[in-house]
Protein backbone atom coordinates (compact mmCIF):
# COMPACT_ATOMS: atom_id res chain seq x y z
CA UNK A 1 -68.79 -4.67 182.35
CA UNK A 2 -66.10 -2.19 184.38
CA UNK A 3 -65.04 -0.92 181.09
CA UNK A 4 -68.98 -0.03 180.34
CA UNK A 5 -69.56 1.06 183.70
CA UNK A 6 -67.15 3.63 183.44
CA UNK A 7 -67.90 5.42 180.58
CA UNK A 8 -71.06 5.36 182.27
CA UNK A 9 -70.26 7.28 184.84
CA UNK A 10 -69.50 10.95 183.38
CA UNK A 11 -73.01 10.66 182.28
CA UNK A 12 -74.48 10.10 185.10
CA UNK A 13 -72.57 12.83 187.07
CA UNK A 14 -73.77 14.78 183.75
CA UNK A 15 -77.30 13.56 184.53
CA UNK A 16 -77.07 14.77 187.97
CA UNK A 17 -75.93 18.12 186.91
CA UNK A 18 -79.00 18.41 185.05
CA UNK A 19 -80.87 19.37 187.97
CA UNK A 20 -80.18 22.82 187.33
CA UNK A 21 -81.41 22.33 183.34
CA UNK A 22 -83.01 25.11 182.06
CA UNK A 23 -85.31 23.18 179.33
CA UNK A 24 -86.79 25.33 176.71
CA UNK A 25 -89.49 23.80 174.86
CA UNK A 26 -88.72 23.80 170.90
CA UNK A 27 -91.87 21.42 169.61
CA UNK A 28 -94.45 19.72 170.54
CA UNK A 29 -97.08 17.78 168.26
CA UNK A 30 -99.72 14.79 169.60
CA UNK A 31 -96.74 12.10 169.33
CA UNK A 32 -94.92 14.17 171.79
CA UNK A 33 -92.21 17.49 172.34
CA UNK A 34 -88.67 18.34 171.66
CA UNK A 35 -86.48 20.27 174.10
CA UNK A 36 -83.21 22.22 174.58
CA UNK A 37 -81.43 22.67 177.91
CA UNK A 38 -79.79 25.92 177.58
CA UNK A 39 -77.87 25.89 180.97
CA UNK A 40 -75.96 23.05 178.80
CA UNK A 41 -74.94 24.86 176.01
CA UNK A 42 -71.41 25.19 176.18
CA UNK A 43 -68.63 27.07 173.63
CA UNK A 44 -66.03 23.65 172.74
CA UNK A 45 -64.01 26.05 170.00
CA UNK A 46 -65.09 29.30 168.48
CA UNK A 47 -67.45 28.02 166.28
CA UNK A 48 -68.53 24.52 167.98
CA UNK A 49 -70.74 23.78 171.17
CA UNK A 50 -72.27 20.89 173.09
CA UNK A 51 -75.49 20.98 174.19
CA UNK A 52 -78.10 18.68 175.56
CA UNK A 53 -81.66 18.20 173.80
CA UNK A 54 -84.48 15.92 175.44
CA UNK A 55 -87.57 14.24 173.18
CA UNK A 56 -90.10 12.85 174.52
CA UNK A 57 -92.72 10.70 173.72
CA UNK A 58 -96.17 9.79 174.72
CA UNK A 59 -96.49 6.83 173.90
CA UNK A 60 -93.72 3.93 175.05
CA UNK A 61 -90.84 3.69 172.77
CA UNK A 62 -88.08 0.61 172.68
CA UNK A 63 -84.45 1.50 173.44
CA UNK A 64 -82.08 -0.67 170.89
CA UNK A 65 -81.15 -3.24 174.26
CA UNK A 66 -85.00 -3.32 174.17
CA UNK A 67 -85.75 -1.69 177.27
CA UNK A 68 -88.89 0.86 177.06
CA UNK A 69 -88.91 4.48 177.51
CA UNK A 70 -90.64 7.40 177.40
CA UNK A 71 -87.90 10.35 176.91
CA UNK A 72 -84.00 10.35 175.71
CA UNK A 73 -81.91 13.22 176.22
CA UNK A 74 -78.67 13.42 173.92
CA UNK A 75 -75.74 15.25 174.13
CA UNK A 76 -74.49 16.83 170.22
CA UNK A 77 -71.73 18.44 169.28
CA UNK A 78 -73.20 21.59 166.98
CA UNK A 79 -70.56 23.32 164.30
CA UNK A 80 -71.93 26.76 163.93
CA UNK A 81 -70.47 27.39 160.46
CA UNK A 82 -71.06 23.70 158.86
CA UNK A 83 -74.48 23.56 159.95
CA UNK A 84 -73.52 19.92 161.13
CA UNK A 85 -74.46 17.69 164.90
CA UNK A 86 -72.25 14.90 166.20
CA UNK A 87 -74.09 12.72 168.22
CA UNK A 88 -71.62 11.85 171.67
CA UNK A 89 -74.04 10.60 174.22
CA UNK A 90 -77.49 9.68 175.02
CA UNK A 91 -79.71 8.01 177.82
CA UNK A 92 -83.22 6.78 178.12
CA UNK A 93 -85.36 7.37 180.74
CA UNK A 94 -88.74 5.18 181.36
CA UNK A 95 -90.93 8.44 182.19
CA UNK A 96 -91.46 11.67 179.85
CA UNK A 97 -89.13 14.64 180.42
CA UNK A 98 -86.45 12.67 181.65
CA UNK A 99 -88.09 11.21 184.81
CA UNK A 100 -86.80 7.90 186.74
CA UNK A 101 -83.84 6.08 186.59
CA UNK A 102 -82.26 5.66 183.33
CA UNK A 103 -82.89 2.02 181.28
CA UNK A 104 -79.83 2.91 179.35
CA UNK A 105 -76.70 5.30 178.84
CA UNK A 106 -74.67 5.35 175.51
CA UNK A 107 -71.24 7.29 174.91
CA UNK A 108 -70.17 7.48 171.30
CA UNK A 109 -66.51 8.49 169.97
CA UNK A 110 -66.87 7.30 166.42
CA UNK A 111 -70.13 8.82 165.15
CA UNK A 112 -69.37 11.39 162.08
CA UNK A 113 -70.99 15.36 161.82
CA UNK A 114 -74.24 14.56 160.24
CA UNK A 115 -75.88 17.75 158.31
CA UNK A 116 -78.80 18.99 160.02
CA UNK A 117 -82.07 18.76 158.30
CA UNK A 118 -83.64 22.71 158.06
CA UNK A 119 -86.66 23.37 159.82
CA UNK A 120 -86.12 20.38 162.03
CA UNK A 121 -85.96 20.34 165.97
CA UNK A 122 -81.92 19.87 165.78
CA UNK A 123 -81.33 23.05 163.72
CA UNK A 124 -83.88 25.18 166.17
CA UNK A 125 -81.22 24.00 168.77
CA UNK A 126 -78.06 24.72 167.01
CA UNK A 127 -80.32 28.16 166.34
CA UNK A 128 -79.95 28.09 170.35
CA UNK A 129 -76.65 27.09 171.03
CA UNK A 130 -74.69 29.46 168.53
CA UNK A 131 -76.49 32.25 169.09
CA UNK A 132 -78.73 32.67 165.94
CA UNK A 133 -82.05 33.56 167.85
């Protein structure tokens, strides 16, 4: 439980930070919208960033502890060049656009780049964070 706790705790501080997001709608559609913050979007090596993205939903979704929620922001890894997203972190929020207290925080180290589908939300925000607007 420590051990959980704190890994827990950079994304909350991270969480906090997001006060000062800057969150640019990408999509929307009747099941619900996609968004980049672009105050995250931060240069990792010459070709690679981090950025956070937030979906949310309007109708009640189920976490994978089972917990409902409403809108997850997630924290990728973007490589410019391979066209590729590493998932690192996400939490789940019961209200849409990231409103409440969080049901659930996840940090991952062992996820692999995953290509990014075209014409999808994630490339629009690797569009964002390296600079391709």
């Amino acid at each position: 439980m420590i051990a959980r706790a704190a890994l827990l705790l950079p994304l909350l501080l991270a969480c906090q930070a997001a006060m000062a997001a800057k969150w640019m709608r990408l999509e929307g559609s009747h099941a619900g919208a996609f968004y980049v913050d672009r105050a995250s979007i931060v240069k990792v090596e010459k070709t690679t960033r981090k950025a956070w993205s937030m979906q949310t939903f309007r109708k009640a979704q189920t976490t994978p502890e089972g917990h409902t929620y409403r809108s997850v922001k997630s924290l990728h890894l973007y490589a410019c060049n391979e066209h590729t997203a590493t998932l690192l972190a996400q939490v789940f929020y019961p209200e849409p656009l990231g409103k409440g207290e969080p049901v659930e925080n996840y940090k991952y180290e062992k996820y692999a780049p995953e290509d990014i589908v075209p014409d999808s939300p994630q490339e629009r925000v690797l569009s964002q964070a390296c600079g391709k607007r």
